[in-house]
PDB file of N, CA and C in Angstrom:
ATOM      1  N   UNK A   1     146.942 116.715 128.163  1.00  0.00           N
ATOM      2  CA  UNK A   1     147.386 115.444 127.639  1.00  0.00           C
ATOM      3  C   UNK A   1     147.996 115.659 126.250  1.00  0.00           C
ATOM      4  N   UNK A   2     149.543 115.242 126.047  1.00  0.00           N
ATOM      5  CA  UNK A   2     149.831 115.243 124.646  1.00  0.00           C
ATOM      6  C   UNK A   2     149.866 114.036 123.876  1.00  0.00           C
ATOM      7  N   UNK A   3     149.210 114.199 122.270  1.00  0.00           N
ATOM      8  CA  UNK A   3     149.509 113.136 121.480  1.00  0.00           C
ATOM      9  C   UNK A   3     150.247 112.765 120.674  1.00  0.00           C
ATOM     10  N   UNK A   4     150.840 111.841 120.664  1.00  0.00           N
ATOM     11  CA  UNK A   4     152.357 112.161 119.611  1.00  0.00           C
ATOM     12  C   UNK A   4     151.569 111.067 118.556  1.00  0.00           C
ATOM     13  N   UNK A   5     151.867 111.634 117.457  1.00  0.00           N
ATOM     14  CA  UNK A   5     151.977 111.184 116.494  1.00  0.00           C
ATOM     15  C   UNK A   5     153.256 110.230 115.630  1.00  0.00           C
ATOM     16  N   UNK A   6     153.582 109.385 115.106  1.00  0.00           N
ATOM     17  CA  UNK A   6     154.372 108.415 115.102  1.00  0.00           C
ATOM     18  C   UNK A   6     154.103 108.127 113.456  1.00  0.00           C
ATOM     19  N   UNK A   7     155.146 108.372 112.765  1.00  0.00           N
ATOM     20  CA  UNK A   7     154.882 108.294 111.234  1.00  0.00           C
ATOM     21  C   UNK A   7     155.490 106.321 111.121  1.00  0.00           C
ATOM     22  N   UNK A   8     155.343 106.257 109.719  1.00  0.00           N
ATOM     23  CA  UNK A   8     156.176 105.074 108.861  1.00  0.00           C
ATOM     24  C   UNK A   8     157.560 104.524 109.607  1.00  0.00           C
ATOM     25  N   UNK A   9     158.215 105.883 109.933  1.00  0.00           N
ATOM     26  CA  UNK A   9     159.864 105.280 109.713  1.00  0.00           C
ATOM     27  C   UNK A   9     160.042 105.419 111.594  1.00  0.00           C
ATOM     28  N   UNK A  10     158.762 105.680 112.663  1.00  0.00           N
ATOM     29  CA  UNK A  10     159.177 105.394 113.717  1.00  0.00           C
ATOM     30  C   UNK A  10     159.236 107.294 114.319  1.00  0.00           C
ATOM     31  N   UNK A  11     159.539 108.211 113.536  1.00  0.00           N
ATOM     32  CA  UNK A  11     159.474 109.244 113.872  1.00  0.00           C
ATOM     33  C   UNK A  11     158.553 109.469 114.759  1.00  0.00           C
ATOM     34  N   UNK A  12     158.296 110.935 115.525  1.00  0.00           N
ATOM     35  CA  UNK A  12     157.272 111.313 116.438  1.00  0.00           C
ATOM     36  C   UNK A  12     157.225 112.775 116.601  1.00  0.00           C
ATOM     37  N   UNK A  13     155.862 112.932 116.327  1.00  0.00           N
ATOM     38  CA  UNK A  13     155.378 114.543 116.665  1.00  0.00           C
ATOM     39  C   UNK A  13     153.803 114.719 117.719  1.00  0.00           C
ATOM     40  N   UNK A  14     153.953 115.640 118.181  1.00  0.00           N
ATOM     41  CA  UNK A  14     153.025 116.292 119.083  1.00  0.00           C
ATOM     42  C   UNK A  14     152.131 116.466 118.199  1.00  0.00           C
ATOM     43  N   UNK A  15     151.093 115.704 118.177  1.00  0.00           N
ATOM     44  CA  UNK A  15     149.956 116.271 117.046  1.00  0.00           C
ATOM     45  C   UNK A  15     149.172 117.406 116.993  1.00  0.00           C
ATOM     46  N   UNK A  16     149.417 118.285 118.234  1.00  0.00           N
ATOM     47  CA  UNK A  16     148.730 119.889 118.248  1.00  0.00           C
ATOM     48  C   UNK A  16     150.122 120.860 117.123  1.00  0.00           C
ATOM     49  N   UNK A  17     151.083 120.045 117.317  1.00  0.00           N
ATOM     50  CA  UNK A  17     151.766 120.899 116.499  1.00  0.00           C
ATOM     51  C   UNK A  17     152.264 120.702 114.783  1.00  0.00           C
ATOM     52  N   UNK A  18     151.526 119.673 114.828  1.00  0.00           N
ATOM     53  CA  UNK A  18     151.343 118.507 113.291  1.00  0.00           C
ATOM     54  C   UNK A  18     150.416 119.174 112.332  1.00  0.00           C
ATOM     55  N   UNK A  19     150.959 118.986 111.081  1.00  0.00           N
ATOM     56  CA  UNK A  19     149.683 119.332 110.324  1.00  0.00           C
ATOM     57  C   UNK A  19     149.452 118.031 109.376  1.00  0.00           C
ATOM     58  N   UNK A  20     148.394 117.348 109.639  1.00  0.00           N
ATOM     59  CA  UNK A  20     148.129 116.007 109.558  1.00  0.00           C
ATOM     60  C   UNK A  20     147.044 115.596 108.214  1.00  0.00           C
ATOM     61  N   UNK A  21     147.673 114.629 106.974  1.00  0.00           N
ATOM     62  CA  UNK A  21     146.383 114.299 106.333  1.00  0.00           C
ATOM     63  C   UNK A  21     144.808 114.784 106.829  1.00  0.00           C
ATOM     64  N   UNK A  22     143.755 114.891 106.023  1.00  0.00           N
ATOM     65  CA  UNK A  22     142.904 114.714 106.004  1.00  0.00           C
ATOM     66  C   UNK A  22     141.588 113.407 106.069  1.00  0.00           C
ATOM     67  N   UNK A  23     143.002 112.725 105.849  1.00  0.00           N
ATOM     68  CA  UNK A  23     142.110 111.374 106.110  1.00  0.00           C
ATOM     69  C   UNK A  23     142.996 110.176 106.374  1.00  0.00           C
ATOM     70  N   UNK A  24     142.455 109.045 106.850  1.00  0.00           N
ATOM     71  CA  UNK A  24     143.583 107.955 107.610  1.00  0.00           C
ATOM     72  C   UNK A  24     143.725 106.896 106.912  1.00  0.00           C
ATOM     73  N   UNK A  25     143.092 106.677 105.502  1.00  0.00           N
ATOM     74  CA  UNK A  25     143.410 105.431 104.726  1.00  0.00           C
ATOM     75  C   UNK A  25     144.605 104.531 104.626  1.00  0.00           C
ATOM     76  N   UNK A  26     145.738 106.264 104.987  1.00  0.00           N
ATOM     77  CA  UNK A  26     146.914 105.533 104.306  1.00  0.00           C
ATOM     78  C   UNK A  26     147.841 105.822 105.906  1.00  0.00           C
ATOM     79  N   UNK A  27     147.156 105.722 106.546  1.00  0.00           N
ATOM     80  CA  UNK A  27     147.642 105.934 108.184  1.00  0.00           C
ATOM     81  C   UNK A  27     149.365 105.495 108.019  1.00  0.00           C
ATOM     82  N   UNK A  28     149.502 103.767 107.440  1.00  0.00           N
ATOM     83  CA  UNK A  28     150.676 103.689 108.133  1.00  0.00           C
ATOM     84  C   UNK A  28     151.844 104.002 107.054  1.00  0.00           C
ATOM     85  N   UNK A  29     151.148 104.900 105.936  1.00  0.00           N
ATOM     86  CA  UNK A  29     152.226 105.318 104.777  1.00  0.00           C
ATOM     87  C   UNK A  29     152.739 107.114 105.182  1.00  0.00           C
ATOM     88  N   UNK A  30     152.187 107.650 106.426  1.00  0.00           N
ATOM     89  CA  UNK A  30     152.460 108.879 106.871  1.00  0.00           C
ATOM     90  C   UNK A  30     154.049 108.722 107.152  1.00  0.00           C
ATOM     91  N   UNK A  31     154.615 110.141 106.698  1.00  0.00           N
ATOM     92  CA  UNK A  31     155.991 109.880 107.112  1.00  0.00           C
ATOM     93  C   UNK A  31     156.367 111.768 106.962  1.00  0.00           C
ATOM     94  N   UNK A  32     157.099 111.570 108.189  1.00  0.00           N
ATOM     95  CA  UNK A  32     156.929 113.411 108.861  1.00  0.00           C
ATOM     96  C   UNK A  32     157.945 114.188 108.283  1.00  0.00           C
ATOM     97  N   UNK A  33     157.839 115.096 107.823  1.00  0.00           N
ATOM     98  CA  UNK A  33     158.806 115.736 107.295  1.00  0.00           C
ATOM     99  C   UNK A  33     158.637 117.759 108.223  1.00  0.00           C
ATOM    100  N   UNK A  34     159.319 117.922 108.587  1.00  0.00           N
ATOM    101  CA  UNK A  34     159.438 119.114 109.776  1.00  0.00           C
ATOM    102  C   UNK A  34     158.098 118.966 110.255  1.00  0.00           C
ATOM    103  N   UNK A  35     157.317 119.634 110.278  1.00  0.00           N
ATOM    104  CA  UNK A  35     155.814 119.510 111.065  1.00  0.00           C
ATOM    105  C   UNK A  35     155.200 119.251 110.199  1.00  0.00           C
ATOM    106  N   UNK A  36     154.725 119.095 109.104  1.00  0.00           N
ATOM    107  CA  UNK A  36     153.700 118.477 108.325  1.00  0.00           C
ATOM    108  C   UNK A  36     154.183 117.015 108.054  1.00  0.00           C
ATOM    109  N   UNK A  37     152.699 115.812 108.090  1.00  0.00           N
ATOM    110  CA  UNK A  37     153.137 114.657 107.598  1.00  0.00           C
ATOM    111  C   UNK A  37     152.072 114.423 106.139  1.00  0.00           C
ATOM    112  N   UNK A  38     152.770 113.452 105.706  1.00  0.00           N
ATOM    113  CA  UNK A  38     152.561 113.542 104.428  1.00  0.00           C
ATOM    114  C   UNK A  38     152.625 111.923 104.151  1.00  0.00           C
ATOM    115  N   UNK A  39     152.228 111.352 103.157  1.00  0.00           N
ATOM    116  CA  UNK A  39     151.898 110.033 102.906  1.00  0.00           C
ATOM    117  C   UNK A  39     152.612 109.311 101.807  1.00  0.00           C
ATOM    118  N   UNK A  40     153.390 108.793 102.128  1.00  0.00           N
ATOM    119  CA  UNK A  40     154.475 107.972 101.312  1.00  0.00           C
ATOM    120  C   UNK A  40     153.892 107.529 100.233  1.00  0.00           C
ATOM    121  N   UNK A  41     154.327 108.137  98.468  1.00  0.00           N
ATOM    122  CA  UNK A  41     152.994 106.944  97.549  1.00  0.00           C
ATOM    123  C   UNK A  41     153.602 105.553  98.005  1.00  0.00           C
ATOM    124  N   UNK A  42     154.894 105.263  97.660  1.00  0.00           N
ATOM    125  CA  UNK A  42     155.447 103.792  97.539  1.00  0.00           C
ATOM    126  C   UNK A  42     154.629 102.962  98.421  1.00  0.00           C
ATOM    127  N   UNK A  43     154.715 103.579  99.660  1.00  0.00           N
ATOM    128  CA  UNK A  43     154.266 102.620 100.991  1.00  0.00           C
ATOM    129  C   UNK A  43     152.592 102.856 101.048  1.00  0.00           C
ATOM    130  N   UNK A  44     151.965 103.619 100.339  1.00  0.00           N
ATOM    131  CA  UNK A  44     150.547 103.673 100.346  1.00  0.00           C
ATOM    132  C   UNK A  44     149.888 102.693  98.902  1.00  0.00           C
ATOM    133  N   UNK A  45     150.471 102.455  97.987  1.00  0.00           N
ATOM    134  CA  UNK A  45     150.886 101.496  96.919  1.00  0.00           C
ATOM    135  C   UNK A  45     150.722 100.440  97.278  1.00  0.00           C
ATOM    136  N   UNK A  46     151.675 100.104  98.242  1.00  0.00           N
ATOM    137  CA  UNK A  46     151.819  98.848  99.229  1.00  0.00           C
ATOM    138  C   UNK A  46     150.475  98.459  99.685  1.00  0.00           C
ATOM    139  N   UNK A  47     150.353  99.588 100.613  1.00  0.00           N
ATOM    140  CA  UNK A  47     148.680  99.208 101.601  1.00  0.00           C
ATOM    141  C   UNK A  47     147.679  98.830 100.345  1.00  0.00           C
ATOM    142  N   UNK A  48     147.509  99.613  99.369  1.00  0.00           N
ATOM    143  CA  UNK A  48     146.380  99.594  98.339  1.00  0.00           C
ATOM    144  C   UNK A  48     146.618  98.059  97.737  1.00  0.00           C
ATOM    145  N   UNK A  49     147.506  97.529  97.030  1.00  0.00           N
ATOM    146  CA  UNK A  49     147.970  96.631  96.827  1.00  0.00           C
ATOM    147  C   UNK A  49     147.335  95.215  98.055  1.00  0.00           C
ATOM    148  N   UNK A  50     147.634  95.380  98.943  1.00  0.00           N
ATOM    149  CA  UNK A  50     147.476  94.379 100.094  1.00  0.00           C
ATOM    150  C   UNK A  50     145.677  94.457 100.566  1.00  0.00           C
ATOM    151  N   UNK A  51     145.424  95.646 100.307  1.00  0.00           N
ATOM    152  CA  UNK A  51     143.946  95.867 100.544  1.00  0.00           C
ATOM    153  C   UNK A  51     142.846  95.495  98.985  1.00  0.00           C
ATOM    154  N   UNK A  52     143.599  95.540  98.235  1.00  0.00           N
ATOM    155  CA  UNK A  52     143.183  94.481  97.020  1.00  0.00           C
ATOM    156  C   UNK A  52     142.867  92.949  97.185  1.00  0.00           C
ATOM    157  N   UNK A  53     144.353  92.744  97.540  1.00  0.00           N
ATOM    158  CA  UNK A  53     144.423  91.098  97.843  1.00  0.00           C
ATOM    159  C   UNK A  53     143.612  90.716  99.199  1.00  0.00           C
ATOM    160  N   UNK A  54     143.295  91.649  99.746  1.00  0.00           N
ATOM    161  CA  UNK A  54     142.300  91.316 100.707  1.00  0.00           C
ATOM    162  C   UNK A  54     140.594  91.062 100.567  1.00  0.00           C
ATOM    163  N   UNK A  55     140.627  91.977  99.699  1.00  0.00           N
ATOM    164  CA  UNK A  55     139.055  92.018  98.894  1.00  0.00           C
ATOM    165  C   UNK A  55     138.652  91.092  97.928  1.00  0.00           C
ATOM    166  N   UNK A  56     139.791  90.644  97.094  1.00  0.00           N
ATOM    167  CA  UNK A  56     139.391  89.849  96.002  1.00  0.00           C
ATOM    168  C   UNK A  56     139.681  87.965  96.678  1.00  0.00           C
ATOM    169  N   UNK A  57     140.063  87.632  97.879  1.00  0.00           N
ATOM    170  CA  UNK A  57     140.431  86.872  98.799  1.00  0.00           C
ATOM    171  C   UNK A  57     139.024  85.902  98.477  1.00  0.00           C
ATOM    172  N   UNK A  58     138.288  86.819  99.000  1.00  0.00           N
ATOM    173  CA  UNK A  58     136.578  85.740  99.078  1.00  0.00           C
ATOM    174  C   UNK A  58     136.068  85.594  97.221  1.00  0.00           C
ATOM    175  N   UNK A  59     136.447  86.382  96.563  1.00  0.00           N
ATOM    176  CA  UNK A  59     135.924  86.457  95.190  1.00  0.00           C
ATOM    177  C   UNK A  59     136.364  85.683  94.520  1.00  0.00           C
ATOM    178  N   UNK A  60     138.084  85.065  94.577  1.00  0.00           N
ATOM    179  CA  UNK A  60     138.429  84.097  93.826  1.00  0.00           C
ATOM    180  C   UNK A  60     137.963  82.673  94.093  1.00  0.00           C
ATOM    181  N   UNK A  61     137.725  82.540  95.570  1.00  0.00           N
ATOM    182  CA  UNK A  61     137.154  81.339  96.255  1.00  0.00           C
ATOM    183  C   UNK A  61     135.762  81.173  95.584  1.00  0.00           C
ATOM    184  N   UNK A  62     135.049  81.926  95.231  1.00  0.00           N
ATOM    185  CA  UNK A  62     133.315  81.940  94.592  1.00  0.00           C
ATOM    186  C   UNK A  62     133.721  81.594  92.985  1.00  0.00           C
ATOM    187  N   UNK A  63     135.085  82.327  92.482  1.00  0.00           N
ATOM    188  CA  UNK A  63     134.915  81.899  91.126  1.00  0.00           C
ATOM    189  C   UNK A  63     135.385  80.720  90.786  1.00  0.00           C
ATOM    190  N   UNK A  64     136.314  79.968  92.062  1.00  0.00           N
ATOM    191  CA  UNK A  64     136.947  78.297  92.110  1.00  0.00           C
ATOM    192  C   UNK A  64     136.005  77.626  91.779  1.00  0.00           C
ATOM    193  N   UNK A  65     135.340  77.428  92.858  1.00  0.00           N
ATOM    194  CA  UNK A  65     133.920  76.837  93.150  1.00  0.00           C
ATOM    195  C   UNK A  65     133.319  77.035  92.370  1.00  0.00           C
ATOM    196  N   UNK A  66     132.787  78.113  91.384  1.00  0.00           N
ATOM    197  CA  UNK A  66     132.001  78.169  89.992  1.00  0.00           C
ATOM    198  C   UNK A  66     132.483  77.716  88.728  1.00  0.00           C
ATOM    199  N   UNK A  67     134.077  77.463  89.119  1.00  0.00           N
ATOM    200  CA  UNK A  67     134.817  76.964  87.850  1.00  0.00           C
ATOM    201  C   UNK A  67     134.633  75.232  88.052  1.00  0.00           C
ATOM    202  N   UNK A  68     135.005  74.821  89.129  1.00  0.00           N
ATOM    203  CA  UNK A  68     134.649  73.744  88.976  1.00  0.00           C
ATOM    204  C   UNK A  68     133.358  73.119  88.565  1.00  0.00           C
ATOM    205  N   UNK A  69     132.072  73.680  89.454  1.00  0.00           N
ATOM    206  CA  UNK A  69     131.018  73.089  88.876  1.00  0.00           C
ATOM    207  C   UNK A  69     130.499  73.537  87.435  1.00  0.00           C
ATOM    208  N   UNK A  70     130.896  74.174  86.689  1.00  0.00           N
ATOM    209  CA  UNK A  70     131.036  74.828  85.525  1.00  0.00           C
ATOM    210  C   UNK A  70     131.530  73.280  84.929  1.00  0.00           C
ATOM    211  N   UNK A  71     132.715  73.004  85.237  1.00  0.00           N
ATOM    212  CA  UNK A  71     133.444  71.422  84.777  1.00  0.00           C
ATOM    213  C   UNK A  71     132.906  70.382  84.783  1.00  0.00           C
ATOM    214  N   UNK A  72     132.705  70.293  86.066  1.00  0.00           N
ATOM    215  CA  UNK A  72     131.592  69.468  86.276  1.00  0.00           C
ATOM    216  C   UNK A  72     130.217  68.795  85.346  1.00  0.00           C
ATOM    217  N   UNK A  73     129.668  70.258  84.824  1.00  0.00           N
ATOM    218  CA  UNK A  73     128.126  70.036  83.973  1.00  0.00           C
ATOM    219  C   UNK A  73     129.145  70.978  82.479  1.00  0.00           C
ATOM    220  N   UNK A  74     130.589  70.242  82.124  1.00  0.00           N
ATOM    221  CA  UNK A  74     130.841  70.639  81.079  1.00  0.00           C
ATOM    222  C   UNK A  74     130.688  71.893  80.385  1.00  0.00           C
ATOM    223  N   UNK A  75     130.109  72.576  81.433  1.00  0.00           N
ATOM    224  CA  UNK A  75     129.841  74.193  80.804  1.00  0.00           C
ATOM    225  C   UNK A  75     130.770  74.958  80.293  1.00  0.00           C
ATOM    226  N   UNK A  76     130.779  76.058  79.554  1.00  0.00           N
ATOM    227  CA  UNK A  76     131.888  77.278  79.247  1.00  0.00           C
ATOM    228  C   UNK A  76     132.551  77.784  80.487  1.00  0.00           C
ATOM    229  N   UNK A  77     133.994  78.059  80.592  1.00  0.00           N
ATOM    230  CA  UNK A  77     134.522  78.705  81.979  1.00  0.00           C
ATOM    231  C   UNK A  77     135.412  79.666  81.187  1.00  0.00           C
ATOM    232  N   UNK A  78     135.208  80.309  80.172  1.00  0.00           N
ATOM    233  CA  UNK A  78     135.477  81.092  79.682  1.00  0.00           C
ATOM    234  C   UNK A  78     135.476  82.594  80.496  1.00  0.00           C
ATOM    235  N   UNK A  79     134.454  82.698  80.389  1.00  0.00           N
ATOM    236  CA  UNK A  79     134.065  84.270  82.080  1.00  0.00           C
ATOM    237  C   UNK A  79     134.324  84.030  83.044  1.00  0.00           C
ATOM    238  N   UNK A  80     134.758  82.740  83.203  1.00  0.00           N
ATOM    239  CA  UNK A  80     135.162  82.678  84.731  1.00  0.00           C
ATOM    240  C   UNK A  80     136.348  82.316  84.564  1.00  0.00           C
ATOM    241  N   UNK A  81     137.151  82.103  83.849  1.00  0.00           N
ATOM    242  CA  UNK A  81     138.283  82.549  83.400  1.00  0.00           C
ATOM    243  C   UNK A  81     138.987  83.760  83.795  1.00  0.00           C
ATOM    244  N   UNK A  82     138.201  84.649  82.999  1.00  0.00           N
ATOM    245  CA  UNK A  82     138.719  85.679  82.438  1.00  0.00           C
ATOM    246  C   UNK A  82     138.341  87.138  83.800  1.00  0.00           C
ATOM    247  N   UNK A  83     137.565  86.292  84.736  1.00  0.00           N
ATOM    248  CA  UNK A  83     137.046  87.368  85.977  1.00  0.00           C
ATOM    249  C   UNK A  83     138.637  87.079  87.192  1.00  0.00           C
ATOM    250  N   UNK A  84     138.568  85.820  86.861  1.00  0.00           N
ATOM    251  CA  UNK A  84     139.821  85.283  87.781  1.00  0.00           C
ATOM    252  C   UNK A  84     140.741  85.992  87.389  1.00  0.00           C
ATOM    253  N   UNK A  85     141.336  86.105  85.941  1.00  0.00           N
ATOM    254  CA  UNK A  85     142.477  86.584  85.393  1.00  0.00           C
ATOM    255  C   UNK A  85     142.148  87.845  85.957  1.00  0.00           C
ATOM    256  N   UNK A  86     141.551  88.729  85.991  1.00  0.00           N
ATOM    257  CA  UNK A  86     141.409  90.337  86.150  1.00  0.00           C
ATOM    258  C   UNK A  86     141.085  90.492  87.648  1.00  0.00           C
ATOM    259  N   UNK A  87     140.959  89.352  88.609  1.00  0.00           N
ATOM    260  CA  UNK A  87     141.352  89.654  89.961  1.00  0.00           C
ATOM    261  C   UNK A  87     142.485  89.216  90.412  1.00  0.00           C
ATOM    262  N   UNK A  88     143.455  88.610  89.838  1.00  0.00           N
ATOM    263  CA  UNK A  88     144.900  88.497  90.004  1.00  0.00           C
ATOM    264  C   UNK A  88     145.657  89.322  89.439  1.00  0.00           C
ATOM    265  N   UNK A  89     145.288  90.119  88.453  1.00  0.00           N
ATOM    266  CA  UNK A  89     145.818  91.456  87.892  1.00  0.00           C
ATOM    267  C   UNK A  89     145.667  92.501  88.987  1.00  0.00           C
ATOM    268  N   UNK A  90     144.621  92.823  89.269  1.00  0.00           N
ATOM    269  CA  UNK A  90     143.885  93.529  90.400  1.00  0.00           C
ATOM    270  C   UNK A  90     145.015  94.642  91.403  1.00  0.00           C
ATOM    271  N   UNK A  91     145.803  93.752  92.101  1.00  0.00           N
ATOM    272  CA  UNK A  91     146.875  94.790  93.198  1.00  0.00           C
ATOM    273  C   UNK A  91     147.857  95.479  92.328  1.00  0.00           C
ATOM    274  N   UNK A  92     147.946  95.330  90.841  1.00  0.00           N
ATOM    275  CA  UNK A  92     148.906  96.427  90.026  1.00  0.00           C
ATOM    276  C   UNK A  92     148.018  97.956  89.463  1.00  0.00           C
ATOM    277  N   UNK A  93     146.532  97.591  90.164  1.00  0.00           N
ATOM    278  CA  UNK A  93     145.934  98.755  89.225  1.00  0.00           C
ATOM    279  C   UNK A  93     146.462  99.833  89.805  1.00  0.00           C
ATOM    280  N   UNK A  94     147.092 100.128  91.374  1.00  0.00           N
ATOM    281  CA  UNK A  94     147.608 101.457  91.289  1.00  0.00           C
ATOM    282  C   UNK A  94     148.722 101.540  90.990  1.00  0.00           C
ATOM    283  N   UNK A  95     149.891 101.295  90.334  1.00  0.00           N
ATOM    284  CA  UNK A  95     151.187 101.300  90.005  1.00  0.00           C
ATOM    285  C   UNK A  95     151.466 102.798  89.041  1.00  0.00           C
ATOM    286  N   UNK A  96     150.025 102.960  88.224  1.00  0.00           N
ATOM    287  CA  UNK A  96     150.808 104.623  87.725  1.00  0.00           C
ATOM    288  C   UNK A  96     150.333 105.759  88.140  1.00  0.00           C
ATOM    289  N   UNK A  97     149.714 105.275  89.449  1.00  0.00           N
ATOM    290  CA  UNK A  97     149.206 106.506  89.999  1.00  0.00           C
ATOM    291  C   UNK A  97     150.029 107.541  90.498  1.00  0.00           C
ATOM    292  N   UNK A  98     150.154 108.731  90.220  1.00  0.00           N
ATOM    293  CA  UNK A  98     151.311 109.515  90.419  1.00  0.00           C
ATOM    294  C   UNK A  98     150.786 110.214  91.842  1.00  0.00           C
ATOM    295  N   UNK A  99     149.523 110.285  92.568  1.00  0.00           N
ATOM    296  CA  UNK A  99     149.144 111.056  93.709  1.00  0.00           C
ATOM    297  C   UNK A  99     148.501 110.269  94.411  1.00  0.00           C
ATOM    298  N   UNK A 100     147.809 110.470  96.100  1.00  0.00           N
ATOM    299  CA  UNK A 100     147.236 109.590  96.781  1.00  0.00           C
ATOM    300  C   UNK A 100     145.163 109.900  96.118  1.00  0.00           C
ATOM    301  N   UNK A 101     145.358 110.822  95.474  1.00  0.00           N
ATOM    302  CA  UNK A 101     144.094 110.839  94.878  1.00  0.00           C
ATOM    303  C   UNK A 101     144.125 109.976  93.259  1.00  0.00           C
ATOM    304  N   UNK A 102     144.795 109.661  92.619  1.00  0.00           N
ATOM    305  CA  UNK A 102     144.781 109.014  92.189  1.00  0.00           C
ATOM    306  C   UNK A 102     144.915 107.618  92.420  1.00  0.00           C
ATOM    307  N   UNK A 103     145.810 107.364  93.497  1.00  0.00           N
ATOM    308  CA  UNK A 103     145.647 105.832  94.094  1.00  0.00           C
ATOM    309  C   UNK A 103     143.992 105.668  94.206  1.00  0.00           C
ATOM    310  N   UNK A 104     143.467 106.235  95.195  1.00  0.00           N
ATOM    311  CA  UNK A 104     142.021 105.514  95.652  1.00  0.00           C
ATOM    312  C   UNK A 104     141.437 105.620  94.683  1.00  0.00           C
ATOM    313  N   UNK A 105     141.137 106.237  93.436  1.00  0.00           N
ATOM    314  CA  UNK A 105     140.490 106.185  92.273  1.00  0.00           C
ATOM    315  C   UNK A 105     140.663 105.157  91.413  1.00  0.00           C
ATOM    316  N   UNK A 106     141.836 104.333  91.550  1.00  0.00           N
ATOM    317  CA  UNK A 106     142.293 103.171  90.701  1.00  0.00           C
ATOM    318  C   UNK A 106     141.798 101.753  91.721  1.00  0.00           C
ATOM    319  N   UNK A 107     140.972 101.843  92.433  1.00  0.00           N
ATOM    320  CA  UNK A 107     140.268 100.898  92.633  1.00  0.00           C
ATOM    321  C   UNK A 107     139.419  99.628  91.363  1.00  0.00           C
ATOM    322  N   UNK A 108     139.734  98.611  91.769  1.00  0.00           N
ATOM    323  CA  UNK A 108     139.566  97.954  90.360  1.00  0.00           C
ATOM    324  C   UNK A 108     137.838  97.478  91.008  1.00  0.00           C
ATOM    325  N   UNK A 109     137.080  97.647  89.566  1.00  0.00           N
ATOM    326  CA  UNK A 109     136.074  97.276  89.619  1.00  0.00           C
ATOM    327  C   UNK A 109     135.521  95.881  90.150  1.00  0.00           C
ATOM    328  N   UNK A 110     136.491  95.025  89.672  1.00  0.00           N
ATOM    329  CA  UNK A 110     136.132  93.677  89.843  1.00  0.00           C
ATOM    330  C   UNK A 110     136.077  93.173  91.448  1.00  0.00           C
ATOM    331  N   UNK A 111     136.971  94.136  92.024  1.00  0.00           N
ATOM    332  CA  UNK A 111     136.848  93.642  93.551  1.00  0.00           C
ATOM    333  C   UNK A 111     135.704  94.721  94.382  1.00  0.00           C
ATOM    334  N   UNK A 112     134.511  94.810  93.841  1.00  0.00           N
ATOM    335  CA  UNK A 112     133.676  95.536  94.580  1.00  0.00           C
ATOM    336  C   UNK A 112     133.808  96.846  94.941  1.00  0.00           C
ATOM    337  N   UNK A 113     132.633  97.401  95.903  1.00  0.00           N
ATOM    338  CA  UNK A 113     132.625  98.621  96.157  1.00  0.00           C
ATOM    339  C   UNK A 113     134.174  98.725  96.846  1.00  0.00           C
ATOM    340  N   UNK A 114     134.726 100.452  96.250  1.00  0.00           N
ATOM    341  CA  UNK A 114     136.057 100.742  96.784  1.00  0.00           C
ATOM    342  C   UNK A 114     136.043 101.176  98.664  1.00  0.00           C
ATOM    343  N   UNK A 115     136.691 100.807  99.210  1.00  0.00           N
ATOM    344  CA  UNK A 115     136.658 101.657 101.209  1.00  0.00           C
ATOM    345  C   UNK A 115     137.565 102.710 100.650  1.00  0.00           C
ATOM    346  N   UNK A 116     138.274 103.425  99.613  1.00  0.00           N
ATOM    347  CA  UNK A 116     137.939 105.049  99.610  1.00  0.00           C
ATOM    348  C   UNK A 116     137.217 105.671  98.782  1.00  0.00           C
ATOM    349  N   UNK A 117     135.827 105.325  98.657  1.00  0.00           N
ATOM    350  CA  UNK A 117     134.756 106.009  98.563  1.00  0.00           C
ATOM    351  C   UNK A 117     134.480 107.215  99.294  1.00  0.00           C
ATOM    352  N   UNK A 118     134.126 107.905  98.641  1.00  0.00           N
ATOM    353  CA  UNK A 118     133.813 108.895 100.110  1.00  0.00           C
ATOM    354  C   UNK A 118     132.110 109.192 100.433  1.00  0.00           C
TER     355      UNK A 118
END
């Protein structure tokens, strides 16, 4: 049985004859160059970016809801301010990452444990 492998731009290789990442985070940023594939930063940027806005999705909804009743009983929303502001910042933290090991390391704190942890 052969498996073809299928990069970013639609390309296709026999994966016995592929020499393939080590790991699949950035699965759909692979893009083949003669037999080795290799992982697009731009388009892995992208994924990291979108996998941000995916994480911090439920977190801004908890800090709405805490901002309001914060309003509500007149309280300070100062920190909850300022947690909001730094999860809408959030999908630029990998922008100067120059490698895919530096991408997963620029995981921003504020949106929880990172999925490339290892």
């Amino acid at each position: 049985m052969t498996i073809i492998i299928s990069d970013k731009d639609g390309n296709e290789i026999d994966a016995a004859s592929a020499t393939v990442p080590s790991d699949r985070h950035f699965r759909n940023a692979w893009a083949l160059d003669g037999t080795v594939i290799t992982e697009d930063l731009a388009t892995a940027k992208a994924i990291f970016a979108d996998k941000i806005r995916e994480a911090r999705k439920p977190l801004l909804e908890a800090l709405d809801a805490d901002y309001m009743k914060a309003l509500e009983a007149s309280a300070d929303t100062a920190s909850i301010v300022a947690d909001k502001q730094a999860l809408r910042d959030a999908p630029t933290a990998g922008n100067s990452a120059t490698t895919i090991t530096e991408l997963k390391a620029a995981w921003p704190s504020c949106c929880g444990t990172s999925p490339y942890e290892e």
